[in-house]
N, C-alpha and C. Protein backbone atom coordinates (compact mmCIF):
# COMPACT_ATOMS: atom_id res chain seq x y z
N UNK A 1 -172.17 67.76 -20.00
CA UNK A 1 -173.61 67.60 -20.06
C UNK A 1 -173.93 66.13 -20.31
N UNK A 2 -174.64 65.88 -19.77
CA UNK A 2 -175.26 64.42 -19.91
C UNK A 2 -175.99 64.09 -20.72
N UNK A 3 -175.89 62.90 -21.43
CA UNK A 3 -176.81 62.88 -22.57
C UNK A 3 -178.43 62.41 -22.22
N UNK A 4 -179.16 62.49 -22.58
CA UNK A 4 -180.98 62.45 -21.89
C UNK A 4 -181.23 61.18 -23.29
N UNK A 5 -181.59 60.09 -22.27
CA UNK A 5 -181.83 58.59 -23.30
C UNK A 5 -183.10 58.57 -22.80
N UNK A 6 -183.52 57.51 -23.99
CA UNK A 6 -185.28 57.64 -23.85
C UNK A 6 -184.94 55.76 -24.18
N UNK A 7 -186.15 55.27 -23.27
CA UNK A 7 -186.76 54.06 -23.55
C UNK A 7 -187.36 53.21 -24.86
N UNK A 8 -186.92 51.86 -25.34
CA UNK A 8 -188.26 51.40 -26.64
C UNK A 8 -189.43 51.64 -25.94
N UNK A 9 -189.54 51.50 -24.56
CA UNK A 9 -191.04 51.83 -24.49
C UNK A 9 -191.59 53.08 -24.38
N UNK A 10 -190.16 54.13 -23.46
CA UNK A 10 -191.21 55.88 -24.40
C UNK A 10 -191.02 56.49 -25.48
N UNK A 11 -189.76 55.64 -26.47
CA UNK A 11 -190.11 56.19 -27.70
C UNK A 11 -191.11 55.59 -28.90
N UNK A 12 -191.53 54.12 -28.39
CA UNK A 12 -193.17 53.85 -28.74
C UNK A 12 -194.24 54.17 -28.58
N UNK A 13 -193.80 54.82 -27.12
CA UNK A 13 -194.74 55.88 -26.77
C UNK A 13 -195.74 57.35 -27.80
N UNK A 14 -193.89 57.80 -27.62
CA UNK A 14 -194.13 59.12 -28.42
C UNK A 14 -194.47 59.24 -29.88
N UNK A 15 -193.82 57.86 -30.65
CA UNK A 15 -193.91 57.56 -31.66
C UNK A 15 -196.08 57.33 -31.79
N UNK A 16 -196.57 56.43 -31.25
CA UNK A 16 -197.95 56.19 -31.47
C UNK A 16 -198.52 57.76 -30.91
N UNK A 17 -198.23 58.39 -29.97
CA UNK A 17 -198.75 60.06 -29.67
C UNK A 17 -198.53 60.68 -31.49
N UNK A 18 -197.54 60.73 -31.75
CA UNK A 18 -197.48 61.39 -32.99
C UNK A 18 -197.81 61.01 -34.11
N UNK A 19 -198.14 59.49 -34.47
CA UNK A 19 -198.71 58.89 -35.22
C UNK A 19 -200.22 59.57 -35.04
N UNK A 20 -200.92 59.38 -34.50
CA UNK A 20 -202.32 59.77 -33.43
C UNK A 20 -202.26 61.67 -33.87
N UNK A 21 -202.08 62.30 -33.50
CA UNK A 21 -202.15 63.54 -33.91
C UNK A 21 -201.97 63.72 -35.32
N UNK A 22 -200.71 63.36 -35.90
CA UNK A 22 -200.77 63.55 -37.44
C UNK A 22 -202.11 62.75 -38.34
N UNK A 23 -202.33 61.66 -37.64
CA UNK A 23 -203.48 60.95 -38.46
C UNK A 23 -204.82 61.23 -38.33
N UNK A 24 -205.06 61.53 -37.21
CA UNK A 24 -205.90 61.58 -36.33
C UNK A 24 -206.86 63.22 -35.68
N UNK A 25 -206.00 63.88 -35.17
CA UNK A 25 -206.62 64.93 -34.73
C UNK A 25 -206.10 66.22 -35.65
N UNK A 26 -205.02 66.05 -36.03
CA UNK A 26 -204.56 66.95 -37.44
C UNK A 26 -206.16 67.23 -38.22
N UNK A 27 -206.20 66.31 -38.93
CA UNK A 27 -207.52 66.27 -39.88
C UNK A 27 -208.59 66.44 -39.38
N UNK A 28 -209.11 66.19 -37.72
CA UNK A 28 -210.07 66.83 -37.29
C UNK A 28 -210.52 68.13 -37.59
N UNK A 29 -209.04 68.84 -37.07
CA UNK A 29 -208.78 70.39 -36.87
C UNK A 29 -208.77 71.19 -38.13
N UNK A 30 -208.66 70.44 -39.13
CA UNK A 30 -208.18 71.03 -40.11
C UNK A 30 -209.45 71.07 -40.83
N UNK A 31 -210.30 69.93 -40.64
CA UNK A 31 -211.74 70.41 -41.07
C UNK A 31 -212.40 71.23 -40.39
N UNK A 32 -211.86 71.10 -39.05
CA UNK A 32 -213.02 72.39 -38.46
C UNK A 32 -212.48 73.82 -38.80
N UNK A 33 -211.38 73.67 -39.09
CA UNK A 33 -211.01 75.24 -39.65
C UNK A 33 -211.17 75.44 -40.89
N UNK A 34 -211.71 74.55 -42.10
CA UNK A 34 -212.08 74.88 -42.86
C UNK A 34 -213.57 75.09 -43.31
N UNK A 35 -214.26 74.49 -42.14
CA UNK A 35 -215.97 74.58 -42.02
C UNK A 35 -215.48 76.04 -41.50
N UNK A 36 -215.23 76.78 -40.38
CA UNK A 36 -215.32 78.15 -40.48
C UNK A 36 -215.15 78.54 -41.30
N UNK A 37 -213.90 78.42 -42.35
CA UNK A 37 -213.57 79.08 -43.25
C UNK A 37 -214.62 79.29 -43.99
N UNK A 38 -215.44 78.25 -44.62
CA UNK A 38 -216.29 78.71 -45.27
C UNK A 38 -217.12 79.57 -44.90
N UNK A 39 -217.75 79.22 -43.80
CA UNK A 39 -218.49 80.47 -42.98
C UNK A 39 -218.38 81.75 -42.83
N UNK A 40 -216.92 81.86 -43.58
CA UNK A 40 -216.54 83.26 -43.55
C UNK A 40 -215.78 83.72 -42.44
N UNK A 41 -215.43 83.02 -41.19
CA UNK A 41 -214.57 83.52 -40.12
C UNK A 41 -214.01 82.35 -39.59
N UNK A 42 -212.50 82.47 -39.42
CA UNK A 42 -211.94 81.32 -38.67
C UNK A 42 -211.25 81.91 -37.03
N UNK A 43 -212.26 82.19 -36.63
CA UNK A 43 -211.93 82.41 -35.15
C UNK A 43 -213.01 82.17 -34.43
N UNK A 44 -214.57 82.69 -34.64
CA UNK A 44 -215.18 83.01 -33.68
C UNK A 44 -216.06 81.65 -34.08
N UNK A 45 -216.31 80.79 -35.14
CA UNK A 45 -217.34 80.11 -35.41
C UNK A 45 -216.20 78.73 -35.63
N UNK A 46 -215.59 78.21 -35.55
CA UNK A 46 -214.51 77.33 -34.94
C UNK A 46 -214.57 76.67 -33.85
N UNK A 47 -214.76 75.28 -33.68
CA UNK A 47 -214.35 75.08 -31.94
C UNK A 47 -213.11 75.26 -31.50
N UNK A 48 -213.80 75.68 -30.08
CA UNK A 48 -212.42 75.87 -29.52
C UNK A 48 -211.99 74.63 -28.28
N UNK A 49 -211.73 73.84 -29.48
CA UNK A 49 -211.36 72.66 -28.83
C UNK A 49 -209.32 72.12 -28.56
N UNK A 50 -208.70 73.42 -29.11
CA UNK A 50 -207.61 73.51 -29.50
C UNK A 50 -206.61 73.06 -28.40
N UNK A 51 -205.98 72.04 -28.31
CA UNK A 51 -205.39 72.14 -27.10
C UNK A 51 -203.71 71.93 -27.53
N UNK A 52 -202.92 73.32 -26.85
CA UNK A 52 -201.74 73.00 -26.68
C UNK A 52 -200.86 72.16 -26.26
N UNK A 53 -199.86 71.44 -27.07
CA UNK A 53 -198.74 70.71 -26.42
C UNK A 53 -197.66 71.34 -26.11
């Protein structure tokens, strides 16, 4: 099997992507799921702005 090497420039890449989510859209999400929460429901009154990686 071959080993799969990554670039300084796509692991600066991935590195600022994950910097960026943990700093960044983490804490977005995490307030908007706790503004539902308060609301009493975390599904239907939530955006559903959720996007899978």
């Amino acid at each position: 099997m071959k080993a799969m090497l990554i670039t300084r420039e796509g692991w600066q890449a991935l590195d600022r992507e994950l910097k960026y989510l943990w700093k960044e859209y983490r804490p977005e999400i995490t307030k908007k799921v706790q503004e539902a929460a308060a609301q009493g429901d975390r599904s239907e009154n939530a955006d559903n702005e959720l996007v899978l990686f």
